[in-house]
N, C-alpha and C. Protein backbone atom coordinates (compact mmCIF):
# COMPACT_ATOMS: atom_id res chain seq x y z
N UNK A 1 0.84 -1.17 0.00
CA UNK A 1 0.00 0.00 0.00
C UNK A 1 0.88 1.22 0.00
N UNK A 2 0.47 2.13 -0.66
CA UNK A 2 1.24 3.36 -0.73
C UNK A 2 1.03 4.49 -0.47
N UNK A 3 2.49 5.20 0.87
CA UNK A 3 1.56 5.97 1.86
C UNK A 3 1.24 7.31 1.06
N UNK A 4 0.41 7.87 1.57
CA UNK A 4 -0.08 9.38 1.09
C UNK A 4 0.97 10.47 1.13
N UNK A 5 1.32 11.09 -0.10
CA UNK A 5 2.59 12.35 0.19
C UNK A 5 2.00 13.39 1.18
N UNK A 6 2.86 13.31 2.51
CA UNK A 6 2.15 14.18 3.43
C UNK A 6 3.41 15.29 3.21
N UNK A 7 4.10 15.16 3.08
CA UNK A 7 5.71 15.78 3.03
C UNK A 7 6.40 15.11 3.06
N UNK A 8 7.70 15.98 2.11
CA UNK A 8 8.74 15.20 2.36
C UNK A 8 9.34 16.30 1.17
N UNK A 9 10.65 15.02 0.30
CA UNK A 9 11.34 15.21 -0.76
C UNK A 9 10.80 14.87 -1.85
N UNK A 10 11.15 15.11 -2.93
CA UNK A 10 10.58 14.04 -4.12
C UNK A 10 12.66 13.96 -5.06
N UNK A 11 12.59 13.44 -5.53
CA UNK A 11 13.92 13.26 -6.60
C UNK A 11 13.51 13.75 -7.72
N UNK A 12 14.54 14.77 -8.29
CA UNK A 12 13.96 15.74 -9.22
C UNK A 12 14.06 14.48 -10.67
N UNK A 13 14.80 14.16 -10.48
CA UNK A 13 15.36 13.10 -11.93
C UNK A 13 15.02 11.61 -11.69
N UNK A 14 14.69 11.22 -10.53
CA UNK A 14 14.21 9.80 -10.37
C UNK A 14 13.10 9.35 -10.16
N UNK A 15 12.45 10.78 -9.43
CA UNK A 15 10.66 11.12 -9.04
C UNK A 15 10.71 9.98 -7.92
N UNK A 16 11.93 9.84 -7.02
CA UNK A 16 11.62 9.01 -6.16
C UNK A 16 11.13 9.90 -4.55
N UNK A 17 10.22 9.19 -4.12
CA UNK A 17 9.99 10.52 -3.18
C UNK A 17 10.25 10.05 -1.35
N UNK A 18 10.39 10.72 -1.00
CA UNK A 18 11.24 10.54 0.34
C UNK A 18 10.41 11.47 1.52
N UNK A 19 9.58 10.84 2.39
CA UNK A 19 8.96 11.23 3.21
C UNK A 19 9.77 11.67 4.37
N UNK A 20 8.77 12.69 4.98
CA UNK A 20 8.92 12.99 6.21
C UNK A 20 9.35 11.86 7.56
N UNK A 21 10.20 11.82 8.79
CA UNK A 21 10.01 10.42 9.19
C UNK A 21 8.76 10.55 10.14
N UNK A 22 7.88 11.54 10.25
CA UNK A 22 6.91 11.66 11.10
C UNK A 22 5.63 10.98 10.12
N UNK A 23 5.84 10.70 9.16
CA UNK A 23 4.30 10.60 8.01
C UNK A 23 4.60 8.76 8.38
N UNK A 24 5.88 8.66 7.93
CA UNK A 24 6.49 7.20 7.94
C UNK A 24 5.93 6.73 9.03
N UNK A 25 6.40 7.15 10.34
CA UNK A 25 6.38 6.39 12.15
C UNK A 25 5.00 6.61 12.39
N UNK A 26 4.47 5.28 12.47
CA UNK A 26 3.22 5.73 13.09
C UNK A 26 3.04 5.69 14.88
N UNK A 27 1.87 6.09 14.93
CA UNK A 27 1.53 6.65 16.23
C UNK A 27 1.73 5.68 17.41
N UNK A 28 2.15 5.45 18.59
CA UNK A 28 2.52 4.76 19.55
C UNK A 28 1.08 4.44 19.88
N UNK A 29 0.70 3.55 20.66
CA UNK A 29 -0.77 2.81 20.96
C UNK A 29 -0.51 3.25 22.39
N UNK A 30 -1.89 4.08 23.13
CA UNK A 30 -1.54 4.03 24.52
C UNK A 30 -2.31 2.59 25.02
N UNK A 31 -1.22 2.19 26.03
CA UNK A 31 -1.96 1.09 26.73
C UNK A 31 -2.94 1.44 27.77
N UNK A 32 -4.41 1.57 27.52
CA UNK A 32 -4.82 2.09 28.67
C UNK A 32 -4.64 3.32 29.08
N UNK A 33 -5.30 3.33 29.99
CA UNK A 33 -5.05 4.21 31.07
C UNK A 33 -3.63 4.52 32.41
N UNK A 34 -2.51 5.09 32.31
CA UNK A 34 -1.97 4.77 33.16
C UNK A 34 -1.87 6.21 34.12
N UNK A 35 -2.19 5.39 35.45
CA UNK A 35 -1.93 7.07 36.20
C UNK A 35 -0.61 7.38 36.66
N UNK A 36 -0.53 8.89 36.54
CA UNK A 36 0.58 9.36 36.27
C UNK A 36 0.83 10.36 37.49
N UNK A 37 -0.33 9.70 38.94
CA UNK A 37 0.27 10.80 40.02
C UNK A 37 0.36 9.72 40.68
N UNK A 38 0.94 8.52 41.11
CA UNK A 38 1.15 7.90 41.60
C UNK A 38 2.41 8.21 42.06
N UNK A 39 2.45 7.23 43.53
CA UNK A 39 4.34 7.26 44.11
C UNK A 39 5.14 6.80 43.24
N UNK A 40 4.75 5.59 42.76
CA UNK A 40 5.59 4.80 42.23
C UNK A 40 6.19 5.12 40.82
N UNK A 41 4.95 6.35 39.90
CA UNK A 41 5.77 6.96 38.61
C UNK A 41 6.36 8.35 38.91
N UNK A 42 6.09 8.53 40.47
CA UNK A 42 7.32 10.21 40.52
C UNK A 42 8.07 9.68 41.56
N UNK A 43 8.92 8.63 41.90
CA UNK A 43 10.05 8.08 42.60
C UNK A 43 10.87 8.32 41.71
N UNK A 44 11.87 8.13 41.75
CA UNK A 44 13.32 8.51 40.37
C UNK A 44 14.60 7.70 42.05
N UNK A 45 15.14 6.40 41.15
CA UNK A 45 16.52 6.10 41.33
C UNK A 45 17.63 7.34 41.48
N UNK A 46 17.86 7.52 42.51
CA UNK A 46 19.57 8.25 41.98
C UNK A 46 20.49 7.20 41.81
N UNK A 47 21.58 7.88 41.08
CA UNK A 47 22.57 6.71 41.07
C UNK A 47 23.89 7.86 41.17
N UNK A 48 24.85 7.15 41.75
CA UNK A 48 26.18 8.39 41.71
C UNK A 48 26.82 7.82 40.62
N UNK A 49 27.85 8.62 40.26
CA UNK A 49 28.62 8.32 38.77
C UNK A 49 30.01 9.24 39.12
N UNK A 50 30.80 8.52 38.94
CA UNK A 50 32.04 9.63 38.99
C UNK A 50 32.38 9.83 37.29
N UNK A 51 33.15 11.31 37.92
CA UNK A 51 33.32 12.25 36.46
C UNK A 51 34.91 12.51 36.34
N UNK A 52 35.55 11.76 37.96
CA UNK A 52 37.00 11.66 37.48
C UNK A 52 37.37 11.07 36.68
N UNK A 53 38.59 11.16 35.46
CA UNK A 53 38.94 9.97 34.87
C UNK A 53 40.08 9.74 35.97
N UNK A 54 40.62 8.53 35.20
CA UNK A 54 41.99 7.77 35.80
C UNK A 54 43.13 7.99 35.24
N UNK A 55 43.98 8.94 35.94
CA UNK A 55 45.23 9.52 35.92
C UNK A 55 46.26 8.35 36.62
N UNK A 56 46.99 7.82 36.35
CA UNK A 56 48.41 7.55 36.75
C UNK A 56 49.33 8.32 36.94
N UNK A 57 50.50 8.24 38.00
CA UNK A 57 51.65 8.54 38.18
C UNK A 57 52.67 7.94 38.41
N UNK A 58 53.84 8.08 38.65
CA UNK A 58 54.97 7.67 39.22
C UNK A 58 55.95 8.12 39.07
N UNK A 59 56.74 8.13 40.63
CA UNK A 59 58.00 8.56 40.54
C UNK A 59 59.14 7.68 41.20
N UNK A 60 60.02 7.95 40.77
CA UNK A 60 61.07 7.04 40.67
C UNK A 60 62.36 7.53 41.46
N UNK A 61 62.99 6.98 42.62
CA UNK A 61 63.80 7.82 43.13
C UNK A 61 65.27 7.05 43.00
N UNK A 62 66.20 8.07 42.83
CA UNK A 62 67.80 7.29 42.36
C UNK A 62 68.34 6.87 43.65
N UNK A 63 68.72 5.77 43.06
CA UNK A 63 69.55 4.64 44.47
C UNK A 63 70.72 4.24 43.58
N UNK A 64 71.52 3.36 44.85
CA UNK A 64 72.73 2.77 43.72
C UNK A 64 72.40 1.91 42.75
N UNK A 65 72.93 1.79 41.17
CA UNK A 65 73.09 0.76 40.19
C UNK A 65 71.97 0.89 39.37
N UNK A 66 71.23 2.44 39.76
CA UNK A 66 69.66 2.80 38.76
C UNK A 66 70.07 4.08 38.64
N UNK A 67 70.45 4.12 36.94
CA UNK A 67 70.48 5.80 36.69
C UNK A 67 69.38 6.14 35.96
N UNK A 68 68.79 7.64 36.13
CA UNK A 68 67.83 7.81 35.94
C UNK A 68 68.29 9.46 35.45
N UNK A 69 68.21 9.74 34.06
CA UNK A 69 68.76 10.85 33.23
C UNK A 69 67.61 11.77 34.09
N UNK A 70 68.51 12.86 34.18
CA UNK A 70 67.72 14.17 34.73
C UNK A 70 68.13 15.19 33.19
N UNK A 71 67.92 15.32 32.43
CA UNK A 71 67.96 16.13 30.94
C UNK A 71 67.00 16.49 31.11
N UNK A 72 65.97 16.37 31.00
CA UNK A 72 64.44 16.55 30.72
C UNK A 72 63.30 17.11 32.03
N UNK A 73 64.39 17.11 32.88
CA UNK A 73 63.75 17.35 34.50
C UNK A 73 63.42 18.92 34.35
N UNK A 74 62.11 18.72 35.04
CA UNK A 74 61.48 20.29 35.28
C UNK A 74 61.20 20.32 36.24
N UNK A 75 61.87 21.53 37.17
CA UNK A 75 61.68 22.90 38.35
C UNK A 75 60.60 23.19 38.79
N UNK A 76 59.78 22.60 39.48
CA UNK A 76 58.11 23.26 38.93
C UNK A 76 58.10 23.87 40.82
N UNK A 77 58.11 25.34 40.50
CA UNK A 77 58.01 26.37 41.57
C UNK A 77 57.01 27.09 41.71
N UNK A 78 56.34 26.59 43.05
CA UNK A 78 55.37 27.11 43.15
C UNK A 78 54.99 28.62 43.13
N UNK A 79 54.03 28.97 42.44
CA UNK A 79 53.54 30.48 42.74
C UNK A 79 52.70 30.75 43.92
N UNK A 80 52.53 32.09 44.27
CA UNK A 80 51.79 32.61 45.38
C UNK A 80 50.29 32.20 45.07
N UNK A 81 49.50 31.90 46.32
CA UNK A 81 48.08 31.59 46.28
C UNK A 81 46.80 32.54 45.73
N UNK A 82 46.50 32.13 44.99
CA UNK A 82 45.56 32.99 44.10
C UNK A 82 43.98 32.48 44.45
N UNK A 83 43.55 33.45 45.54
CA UNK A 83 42.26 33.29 45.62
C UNK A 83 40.65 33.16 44.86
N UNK A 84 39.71 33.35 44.97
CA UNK A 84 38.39 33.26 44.42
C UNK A 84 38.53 35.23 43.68
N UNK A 85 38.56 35.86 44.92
CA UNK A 85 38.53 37.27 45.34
C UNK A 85 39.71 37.59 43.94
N UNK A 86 40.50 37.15 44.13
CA UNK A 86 41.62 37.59 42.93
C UNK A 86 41.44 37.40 41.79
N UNK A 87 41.24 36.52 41.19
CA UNK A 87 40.62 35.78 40.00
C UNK A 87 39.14 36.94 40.06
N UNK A 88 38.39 36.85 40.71
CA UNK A 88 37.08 38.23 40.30
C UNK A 88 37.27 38.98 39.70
N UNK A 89 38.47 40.21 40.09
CA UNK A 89 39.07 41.10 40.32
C UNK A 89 40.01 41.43 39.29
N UNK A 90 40.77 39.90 38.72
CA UNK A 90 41.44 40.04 37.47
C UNK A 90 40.56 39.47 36.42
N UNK A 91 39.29 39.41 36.70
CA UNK A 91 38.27 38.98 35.37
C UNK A 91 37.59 40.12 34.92
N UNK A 92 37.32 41.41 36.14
CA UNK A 92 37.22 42.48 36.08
C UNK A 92 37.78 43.52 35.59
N UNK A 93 39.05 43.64 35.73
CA UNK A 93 40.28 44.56 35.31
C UNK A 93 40.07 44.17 33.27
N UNK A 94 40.16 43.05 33.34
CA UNK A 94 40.20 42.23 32.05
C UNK A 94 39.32 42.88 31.36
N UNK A 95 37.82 42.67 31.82
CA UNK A 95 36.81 42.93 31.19
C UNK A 95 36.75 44.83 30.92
N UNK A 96 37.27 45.31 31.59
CA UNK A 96 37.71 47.18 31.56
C UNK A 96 38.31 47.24 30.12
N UNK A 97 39.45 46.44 30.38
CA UNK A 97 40.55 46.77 29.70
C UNK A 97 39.89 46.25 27.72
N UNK A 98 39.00 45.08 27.74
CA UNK A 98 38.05 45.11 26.95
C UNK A 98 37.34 45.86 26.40
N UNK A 99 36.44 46.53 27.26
CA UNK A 99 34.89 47.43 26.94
C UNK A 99 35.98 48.44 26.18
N UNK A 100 36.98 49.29 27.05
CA UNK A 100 37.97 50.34 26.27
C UNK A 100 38.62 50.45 24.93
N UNK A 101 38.91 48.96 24.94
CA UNK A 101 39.63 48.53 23.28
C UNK A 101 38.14 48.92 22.10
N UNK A 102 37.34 48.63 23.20
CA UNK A 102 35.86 47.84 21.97
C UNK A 102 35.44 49.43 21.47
N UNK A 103 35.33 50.19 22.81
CA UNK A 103 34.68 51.62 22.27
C UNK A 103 35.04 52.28 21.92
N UNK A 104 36.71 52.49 21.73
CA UNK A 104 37.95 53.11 21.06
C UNK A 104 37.80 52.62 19.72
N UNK A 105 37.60 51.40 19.32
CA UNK A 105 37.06 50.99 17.94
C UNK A 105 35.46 51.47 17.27
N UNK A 106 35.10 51.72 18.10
CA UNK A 106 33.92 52.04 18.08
C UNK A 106 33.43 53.70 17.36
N UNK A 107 34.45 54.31 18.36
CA UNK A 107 34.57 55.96 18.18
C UNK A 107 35.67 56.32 16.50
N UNK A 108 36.44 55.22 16.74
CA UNK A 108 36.98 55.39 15.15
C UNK A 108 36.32 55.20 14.08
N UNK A 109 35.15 53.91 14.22
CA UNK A 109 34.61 53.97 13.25
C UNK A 109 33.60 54.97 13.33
N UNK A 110 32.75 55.61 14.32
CA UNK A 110 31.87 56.47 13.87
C UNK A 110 32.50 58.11 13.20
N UNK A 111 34.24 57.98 13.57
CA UNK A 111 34.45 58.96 12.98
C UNK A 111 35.26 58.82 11.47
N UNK A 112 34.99 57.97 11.09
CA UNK A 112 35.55 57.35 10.09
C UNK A 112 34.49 57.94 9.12
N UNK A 113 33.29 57.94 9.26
CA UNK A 113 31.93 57.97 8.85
C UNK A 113 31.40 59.61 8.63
């Protein structure tokens, strides 16, 4: 049987025609009646999930009869503690130093004009 062109495509050179997938899928059958204020359909499972991945390390410390090339060794020195408050503050300064660039471009082009 051949469904009714509700929409879709047609093929300009093959006249093959290619429906919508909503014309195609037909309608789900409700079973019944199901009620939908019940405990048992507004309970919801939690489940936890971790979002760490899995990092490895290792370090290796020199003893006798294990050499272990230091060429490639990096210094890693810590910097001073950079708060919540600081980071604000330099997202702020940032964002100044922004708006200024933007409206300095701004004033050139309207005098450009």
């Amino acid at each position: 049987q051949k469904k009714p062109y509700l929409g879709g495509y047609r093929h300009k050179e093959t006249r093959s025609e290619y429906h919508h997938a909503f014309t195609q899928t037909p309608r789900p059958q409700q079973s019944g009646q199901t009620v939908k204020y019940h405990r048992e359909c507004q309970t919801y499972e939690y489940r936890t999930r971790t979002t760490q991945t899995n990092r490895d390390a290792g370090t290796q410390m020199p003893k006798s009869g294990v050499y272990i090339p230091t060429l490639d060794d990096v210094i890693a020195i810590p910097e001073p503690y950079f708060s919540s408050a600081d980071l604000a503050a330099l997202h702020l300064e940032k964002a100044v130093v922004i708006q200024c660039h933007a409206r300095g471009m701004f004033a050139r082009k309207r005098a450009r004009q």
